[in-house]
Structure formats: C-alpha cells, structure tokens
C-alpha atoms as a PDB file:
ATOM      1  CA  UNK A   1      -9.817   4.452 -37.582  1.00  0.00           C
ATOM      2  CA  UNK A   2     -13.113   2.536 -37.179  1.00  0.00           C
ATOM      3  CA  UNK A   3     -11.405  -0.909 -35.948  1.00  0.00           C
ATOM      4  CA  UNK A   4      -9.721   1.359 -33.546  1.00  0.00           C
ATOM      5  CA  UNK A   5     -12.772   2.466 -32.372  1.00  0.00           C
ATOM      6  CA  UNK A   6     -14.266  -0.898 -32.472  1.00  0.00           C
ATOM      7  CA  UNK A   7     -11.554  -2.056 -30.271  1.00  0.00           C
ATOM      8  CA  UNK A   8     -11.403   0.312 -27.727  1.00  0.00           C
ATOM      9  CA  UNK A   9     -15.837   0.025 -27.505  1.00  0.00           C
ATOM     10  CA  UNK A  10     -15.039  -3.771 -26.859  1.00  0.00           C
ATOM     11  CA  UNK A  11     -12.273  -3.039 -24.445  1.00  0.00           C
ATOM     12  CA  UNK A  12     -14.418  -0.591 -22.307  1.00  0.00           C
ATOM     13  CA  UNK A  13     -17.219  -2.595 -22.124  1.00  0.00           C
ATOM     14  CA  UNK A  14     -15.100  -5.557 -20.892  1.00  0.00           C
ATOM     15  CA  UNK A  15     -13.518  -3.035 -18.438  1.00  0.00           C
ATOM     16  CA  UNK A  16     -17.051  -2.493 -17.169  1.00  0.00           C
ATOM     17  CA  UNK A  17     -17.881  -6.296 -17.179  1.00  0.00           C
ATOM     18  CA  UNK A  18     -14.990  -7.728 -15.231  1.00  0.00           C
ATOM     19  CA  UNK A  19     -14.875  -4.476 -12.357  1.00  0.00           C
ATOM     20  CA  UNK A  20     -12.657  -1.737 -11.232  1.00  0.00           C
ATOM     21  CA  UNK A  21     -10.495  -4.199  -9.327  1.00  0.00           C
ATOM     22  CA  UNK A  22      -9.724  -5.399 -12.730  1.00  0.00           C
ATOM     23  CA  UNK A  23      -9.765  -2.372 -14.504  1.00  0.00           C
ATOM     24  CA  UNK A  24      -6.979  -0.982 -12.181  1.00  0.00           C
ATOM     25  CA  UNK A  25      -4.783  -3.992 -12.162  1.00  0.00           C
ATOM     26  CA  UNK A  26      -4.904  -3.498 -15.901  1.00  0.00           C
ATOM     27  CA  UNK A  27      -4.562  -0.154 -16.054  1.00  0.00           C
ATOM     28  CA  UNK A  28      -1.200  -0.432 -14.663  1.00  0.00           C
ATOM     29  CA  UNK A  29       1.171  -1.227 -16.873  1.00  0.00           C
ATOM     30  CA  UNK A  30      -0.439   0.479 -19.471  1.00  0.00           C
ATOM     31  CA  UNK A  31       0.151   3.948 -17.764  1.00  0.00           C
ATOM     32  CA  UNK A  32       3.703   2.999 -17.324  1.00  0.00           C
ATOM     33  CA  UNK A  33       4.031   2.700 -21.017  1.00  0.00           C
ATOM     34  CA  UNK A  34       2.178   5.643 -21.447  1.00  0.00           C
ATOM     35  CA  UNK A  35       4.207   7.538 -19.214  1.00  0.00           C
ATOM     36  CA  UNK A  36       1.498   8.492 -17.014  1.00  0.00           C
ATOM     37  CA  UNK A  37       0.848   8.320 -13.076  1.00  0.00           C
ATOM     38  CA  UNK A  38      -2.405   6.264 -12.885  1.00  0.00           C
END
C-alpha cells in the first residue's frame, strides 16, 4: 500500500508540473479503461 501511495504522490505532482493540457490528454485513456466518462 505505501508504494501505491508513493506512486500516485509522484504521479500527481507530475500532473501538476507538466499542465492540464497534459493532464487531460492523459487522462483519457485511462477513463476508458476505467469505464468512466472523463
């Protein structure tokens, strides 16, 4: 559980860092998998 939570810290704060442009383009396929309208 902590490297989880280690991973997702580092993943936000690269979110953050490269913009929301980024974040969305990202975000994408990642919903799709989830199953969720992003």
């Amino acid at each position: 559980m902590i490297v989880i939570t280690i991973v997702l810290f580092i993943v936000s704060l690269l979110l953050i860092w490269k913009g929301s442009d980024w974040l969305t383009d990202s975000m994408i396929p990642v919903a799709k998998k989830l199953g969720t309208s992003y």
